[in-house]
Protein backbone atom coordinates (compact mmCIF):
# COMPACT_ATOMS: atom_id res chain seq x y z
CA UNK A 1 17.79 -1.85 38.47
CA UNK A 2 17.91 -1.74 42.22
CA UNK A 3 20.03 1.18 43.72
CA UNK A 4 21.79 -0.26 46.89
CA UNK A 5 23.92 1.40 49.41
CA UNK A 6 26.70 -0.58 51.27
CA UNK A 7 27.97 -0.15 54.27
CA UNK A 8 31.28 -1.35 55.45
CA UNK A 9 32.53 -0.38 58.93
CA UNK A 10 34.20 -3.58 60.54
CA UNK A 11 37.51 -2.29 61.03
CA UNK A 12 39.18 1.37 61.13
CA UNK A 13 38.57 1.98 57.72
CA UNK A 14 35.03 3.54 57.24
CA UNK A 15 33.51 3.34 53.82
CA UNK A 16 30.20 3.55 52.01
CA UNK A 17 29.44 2.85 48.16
CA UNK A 18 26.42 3.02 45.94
CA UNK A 19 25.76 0.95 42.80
CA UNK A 20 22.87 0.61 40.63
CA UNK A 21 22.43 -2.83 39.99
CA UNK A 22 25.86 -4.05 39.17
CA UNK A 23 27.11 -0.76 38.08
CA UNK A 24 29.41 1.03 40.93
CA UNK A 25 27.70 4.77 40.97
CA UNK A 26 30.46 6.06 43.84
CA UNK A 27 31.96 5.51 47.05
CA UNK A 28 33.77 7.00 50.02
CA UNK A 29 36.56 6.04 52.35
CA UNK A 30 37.98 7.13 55.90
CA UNK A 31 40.89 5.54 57.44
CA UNK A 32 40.68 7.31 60.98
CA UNK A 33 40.49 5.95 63.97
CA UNK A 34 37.43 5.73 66.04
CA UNK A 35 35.58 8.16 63.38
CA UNK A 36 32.74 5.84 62.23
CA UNK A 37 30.05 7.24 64.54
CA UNK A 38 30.64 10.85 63.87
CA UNK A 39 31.39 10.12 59.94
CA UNK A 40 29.31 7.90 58.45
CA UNK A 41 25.96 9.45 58.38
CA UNK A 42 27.81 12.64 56.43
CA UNK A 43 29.70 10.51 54.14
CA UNK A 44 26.21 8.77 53.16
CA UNK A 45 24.42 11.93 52.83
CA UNK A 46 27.22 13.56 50.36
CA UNK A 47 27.55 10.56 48.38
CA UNK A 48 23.92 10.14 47.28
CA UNK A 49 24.26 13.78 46.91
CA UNK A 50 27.54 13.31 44.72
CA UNK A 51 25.96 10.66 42.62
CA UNK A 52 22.61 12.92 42.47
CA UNK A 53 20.53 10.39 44.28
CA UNK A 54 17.91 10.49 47.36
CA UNK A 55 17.40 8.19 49.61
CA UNK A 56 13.89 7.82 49.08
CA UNK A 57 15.56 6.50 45.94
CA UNK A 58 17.39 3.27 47.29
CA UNK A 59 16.20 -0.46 46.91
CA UNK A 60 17.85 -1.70 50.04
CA UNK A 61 21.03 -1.25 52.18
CA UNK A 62 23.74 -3.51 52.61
CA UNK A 63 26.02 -3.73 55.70
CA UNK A 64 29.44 -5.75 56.49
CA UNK A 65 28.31 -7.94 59.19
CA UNK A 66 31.33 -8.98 60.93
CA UNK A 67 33.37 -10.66 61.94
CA UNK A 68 35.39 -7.86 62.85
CA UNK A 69 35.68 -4.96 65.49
CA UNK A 70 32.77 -5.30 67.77
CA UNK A 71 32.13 -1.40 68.31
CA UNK A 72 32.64 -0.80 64.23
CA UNK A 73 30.10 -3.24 63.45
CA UNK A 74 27.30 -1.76 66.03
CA UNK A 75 27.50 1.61 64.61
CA UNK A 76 27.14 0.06 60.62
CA UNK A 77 24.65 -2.24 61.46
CA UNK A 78 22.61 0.35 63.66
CA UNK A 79 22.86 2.95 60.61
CA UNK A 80 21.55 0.35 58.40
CA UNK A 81 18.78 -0.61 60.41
CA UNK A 82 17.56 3.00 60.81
CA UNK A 83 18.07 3.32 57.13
CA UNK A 84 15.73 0.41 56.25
CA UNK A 85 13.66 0.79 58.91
CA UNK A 86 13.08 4.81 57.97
CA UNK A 87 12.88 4.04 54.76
CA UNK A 88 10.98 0.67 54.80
CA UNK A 89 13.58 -1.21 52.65
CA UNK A 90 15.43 -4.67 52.72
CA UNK A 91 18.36 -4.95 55.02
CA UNK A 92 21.15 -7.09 53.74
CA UNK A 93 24.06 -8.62 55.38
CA UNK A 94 27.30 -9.82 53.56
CA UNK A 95 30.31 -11.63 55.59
CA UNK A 96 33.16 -8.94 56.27
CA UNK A 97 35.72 -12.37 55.24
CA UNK A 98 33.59 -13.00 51.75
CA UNK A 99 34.16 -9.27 51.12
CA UNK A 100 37.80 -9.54 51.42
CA UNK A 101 37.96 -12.80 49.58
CA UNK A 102 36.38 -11.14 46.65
CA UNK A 103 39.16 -8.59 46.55
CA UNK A 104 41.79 -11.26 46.36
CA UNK A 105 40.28 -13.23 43.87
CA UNK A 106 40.15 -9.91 41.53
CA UNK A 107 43.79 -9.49 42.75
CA UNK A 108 45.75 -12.39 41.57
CA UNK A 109 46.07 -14.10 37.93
CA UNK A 110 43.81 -17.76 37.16
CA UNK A 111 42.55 -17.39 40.59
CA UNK A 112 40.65 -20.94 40.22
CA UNK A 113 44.53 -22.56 41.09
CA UNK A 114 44.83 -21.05 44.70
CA UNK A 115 42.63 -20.94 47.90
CA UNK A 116 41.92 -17.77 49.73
CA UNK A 117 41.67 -17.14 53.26
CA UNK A 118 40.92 -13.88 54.84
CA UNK A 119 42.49 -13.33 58.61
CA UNK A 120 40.39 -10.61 60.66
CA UNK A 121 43.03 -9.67 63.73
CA UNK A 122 41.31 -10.68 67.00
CA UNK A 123 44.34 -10.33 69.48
CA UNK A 124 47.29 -11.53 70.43
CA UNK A 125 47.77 -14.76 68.09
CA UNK A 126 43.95 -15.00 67.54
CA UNK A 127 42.46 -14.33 63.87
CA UNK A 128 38.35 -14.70 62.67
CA UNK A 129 38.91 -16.64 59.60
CA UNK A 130 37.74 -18.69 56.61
CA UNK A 131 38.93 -20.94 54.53
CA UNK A 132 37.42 -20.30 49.83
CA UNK A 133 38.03 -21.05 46.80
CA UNK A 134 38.03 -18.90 44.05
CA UNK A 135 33.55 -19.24 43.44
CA UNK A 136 33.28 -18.48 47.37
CA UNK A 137 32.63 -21.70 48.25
CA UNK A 138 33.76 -22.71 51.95
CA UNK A 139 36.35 -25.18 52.30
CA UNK A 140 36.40 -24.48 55.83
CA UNK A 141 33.82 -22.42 57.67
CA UNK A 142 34.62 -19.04 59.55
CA UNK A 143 35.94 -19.48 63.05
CA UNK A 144 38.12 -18.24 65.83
CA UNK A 145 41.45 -19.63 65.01
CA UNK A 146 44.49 -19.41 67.48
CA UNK A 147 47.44 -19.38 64.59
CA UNK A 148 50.60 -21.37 65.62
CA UNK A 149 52.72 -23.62 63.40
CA UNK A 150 50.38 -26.33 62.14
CA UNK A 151 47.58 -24.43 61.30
CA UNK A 152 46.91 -24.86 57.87
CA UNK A 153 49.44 -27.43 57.67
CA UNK A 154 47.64 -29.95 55.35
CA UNK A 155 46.04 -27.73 53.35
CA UNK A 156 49.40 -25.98 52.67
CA UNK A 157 50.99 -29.21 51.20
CA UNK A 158 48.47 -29.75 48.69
CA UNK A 159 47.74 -26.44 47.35
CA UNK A 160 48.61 -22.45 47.25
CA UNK A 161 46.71 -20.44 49.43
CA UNK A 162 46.37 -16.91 49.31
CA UNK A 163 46.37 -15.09 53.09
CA UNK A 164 45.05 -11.35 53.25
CA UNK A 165 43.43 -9.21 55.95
CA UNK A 166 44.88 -7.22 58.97
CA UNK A 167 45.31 -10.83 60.90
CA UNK A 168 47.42 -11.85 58.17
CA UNK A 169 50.90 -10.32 58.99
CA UNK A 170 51.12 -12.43 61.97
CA UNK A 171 50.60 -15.58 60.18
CA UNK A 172 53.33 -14.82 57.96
CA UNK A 173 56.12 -15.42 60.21
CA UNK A 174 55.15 -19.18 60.97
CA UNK A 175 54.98 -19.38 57.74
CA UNK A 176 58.49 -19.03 56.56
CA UNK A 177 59.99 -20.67 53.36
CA UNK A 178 56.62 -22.53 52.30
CA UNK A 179 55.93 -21.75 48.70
CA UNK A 180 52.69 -22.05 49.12
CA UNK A 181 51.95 -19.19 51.66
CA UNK A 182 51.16 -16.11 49.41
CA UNK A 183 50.16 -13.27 51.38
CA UNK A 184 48.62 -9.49 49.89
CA UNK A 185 49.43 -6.70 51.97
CA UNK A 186 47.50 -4.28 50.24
CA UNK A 187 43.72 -6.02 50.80
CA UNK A 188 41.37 -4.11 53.48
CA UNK A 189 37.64 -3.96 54.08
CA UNK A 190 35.79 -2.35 51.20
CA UNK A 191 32.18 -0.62 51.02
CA UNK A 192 33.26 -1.79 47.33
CA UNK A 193 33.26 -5.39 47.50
CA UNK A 194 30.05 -5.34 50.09
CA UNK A 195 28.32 -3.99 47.42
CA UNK A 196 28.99 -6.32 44.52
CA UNK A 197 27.76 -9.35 46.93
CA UNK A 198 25.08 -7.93 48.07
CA UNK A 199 23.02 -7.54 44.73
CA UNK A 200 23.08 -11.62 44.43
CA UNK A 201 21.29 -11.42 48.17
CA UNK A 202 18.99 -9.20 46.83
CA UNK A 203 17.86 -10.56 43.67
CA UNK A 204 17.78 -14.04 45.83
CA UNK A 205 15.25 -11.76 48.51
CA UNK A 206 17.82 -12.92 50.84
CA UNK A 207 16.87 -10.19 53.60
CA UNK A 208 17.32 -9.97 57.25
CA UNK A 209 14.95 -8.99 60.14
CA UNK A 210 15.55 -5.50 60.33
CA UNK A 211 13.89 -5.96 64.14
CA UNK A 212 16.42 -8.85 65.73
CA UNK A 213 19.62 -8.51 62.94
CA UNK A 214 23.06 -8.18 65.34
CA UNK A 215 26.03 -8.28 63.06
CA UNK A 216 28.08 -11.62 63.18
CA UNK A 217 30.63 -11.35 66.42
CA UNK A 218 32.02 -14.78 67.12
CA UNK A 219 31.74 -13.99 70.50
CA UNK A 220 29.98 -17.17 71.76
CA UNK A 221 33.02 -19.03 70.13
CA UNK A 222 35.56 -16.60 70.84
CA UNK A 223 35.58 -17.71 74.63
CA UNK A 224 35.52 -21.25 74.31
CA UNK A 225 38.28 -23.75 74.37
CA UNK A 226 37.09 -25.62 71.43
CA UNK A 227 38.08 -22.37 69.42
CA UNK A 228 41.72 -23.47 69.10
CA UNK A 229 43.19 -24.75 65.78
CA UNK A 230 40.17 -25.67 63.88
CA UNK A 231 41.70 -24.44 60.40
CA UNK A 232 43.97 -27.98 60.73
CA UNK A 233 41.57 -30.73 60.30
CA UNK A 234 40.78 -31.27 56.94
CA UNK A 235 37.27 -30.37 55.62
CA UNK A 236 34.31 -32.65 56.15
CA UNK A 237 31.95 -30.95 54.42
């Protein structure tokens, strides 16, 4: 079974995990601020140590690719690269939203009735989001999404959706008295969750370039115009 290491720095909460194949082996958390740089190498070090592992010992690493905070995501994707690269391993990449998804899914009872849709805080009234079901499929893709009163509108008639993430709280107050707007406070990015997607990316060979990988920003998108209520046209895929 392949021994993985995941990586998960896209917000202020720092975390690693190990797992051997789909078996969690350990993990680690830090919820202070700015502390990624100085942390995350140590934490790594003790865990494999913890778990009485090496890490001439691991099959690949797995990182939280964004979208998310752009400094956070440098520093986990520049540790994984070194990693691989050191190490000559597989780098993987796994969506920072999927990972939250997969939290609420495991969260709430006969998930298969709702939707799920992960808000990353990008400013002001601005969240990175996505739009799943409860397999992971897309019902509408990640993007930039400036939140007002019809976002979501449509979809919100038709079905529950659950709303999650540090973006979420904002979302909640245009939200008011619809039944259908379900929001977990409790959900944040997990070295966990990274971890349990990123053994289906392995056994698929589903690797990146560990020479050219950059984590997922949004940034092109971020700055456009086009950017602005996306999540309220229904889905055309």
């Amino acid at each position: 079974m392949p021994l993985l290491l995941a990586l998960e720095t896209s917000s202020n909460v720092c975390s690693v995990a190990l797992y051997k194949g789909a078996d969690l082996l350990g993990a680690s958390e830090l919820q202070i601020e700015k502390s990624h740089s100085s942390h995350i190498t140590v934490m790594i070090s003790q865990l494999l140590e913890n778990c009485g592992m090496e890490l001439k010992q691991l099959s690949a690493v797995a990182v939280s690719g964004g979208p998310g905070s752009y400094t956070g995501l440098r520093i986990g994707s520049s540790t994984a690269k070194g990693l691989c690269y050191s190490l000559d391993i597989p780098l993987l990449e796994v969506s920072t939203l999927y990972g939250l998804a997969l939290q609420a899914i495991h969260s709430v009872p006969e998930p298969q009735q709702y939707l799920f849709c992960p808000m990353v805080d990008a400013r002001r009234m601005e969240v990175y989001t996505c739009l799943l079901n409860a397999n992971l499929e897309e019902q509408l893709p990640v993007a930039p999404v400036i939140l007002d009163e019809q976002t979501l509108k449509e979809q919100l008639e038709k079905q529950p959706i659950v709303f999650f993430g540090n973006g979420a709280a904002k979302f909640r107050t245009l939200t008011e008295g619809n039944e259908n707007a379900l929001f977990i406070e409790t959900i944040q990015p997990s070295a966990k969750t990274i971890g349990q997607l990123a053994l289906a990316r392995y056994e698929q060979q589903a690797f990146e370039d560990i020479a050219y990988y950059e984590p997922f920003y949004l940034k092109d998108v971020y700055i456009t115009s086009a950017s602005k209520n996306i999540l309220t046209k229904q889905n055309d895929v």
